[in-house]
C-alpha atoms as a PDB file:
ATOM      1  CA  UNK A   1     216.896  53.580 -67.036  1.00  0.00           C
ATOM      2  CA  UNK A   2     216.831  49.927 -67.226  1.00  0.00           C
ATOM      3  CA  UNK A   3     215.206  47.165 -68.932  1.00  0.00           C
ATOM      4  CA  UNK A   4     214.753  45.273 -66.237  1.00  0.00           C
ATOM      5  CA  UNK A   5     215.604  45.660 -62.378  1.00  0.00           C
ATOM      6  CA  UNK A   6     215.475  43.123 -59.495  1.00  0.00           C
ATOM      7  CA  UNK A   7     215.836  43.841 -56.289  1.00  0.00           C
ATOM      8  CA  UNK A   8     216.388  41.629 -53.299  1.00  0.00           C
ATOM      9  CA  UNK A   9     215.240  38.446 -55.169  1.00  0.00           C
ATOM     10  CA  UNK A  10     214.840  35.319 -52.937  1.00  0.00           C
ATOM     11  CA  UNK A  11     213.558  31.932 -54.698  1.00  0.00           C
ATOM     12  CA  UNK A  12     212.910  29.002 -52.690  1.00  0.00           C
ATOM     13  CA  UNK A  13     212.241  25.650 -54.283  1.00  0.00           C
ATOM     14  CA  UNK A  14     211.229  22.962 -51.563  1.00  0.00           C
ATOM     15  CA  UNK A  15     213.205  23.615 -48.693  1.00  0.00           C
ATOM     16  CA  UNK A  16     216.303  24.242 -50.770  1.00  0.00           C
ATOM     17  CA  UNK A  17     217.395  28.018 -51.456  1.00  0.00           C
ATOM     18  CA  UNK A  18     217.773  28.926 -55.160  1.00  0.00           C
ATOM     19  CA  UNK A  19     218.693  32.866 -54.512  1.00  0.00           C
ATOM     20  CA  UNK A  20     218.893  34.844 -51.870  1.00  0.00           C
ATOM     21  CA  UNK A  21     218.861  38.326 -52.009  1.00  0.00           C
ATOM     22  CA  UNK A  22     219.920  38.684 -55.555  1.00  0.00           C
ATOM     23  CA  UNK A  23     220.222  42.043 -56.996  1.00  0.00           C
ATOM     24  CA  UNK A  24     220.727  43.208 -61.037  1.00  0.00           C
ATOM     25  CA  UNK A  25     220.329  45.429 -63.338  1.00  0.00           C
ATOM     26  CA  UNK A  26     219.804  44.901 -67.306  1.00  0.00           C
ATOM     27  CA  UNK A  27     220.107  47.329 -69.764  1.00  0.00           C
ATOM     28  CA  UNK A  28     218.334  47.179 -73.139  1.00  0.00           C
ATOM     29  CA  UNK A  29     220.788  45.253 -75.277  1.00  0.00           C
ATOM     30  CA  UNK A  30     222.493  43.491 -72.660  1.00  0.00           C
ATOM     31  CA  UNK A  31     222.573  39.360 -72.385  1.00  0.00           C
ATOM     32  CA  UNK A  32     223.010  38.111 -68.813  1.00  0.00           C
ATOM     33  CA  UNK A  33     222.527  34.840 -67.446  1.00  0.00           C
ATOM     34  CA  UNK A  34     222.454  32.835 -63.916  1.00  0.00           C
ATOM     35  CA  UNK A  35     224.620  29.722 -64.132  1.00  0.00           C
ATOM     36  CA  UNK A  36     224.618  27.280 -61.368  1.00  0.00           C
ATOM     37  CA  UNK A  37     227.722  25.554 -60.300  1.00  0.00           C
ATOM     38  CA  UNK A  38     226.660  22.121 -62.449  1.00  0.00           C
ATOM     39  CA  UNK A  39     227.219  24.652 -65.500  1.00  0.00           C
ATOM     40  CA  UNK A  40     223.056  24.189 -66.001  1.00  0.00           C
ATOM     41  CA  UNK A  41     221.805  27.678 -66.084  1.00  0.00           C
END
């Protein structure tokens, strides 16, 4: 079972789209991170 569990996550900031449909799975230990394509993340 996992830590945490998204599914489908859209985020919308203004008009511009952050994520669409993002799906993941963490497990308890696990490090995980989004990192845009600027490196900022």
């Amino acid at each position: 079972m996992p830590l945490l569990e998204v599914s489908q996550l859209t985020v919308c900031y203004e008009k511009a789209m952050i994520l669409n449909e993002v799906s993941l799975e963490v497990d308890s230990g696990e490090l995980v991170s989004l990192v845009g394509p600027n490196g900022a993340g």
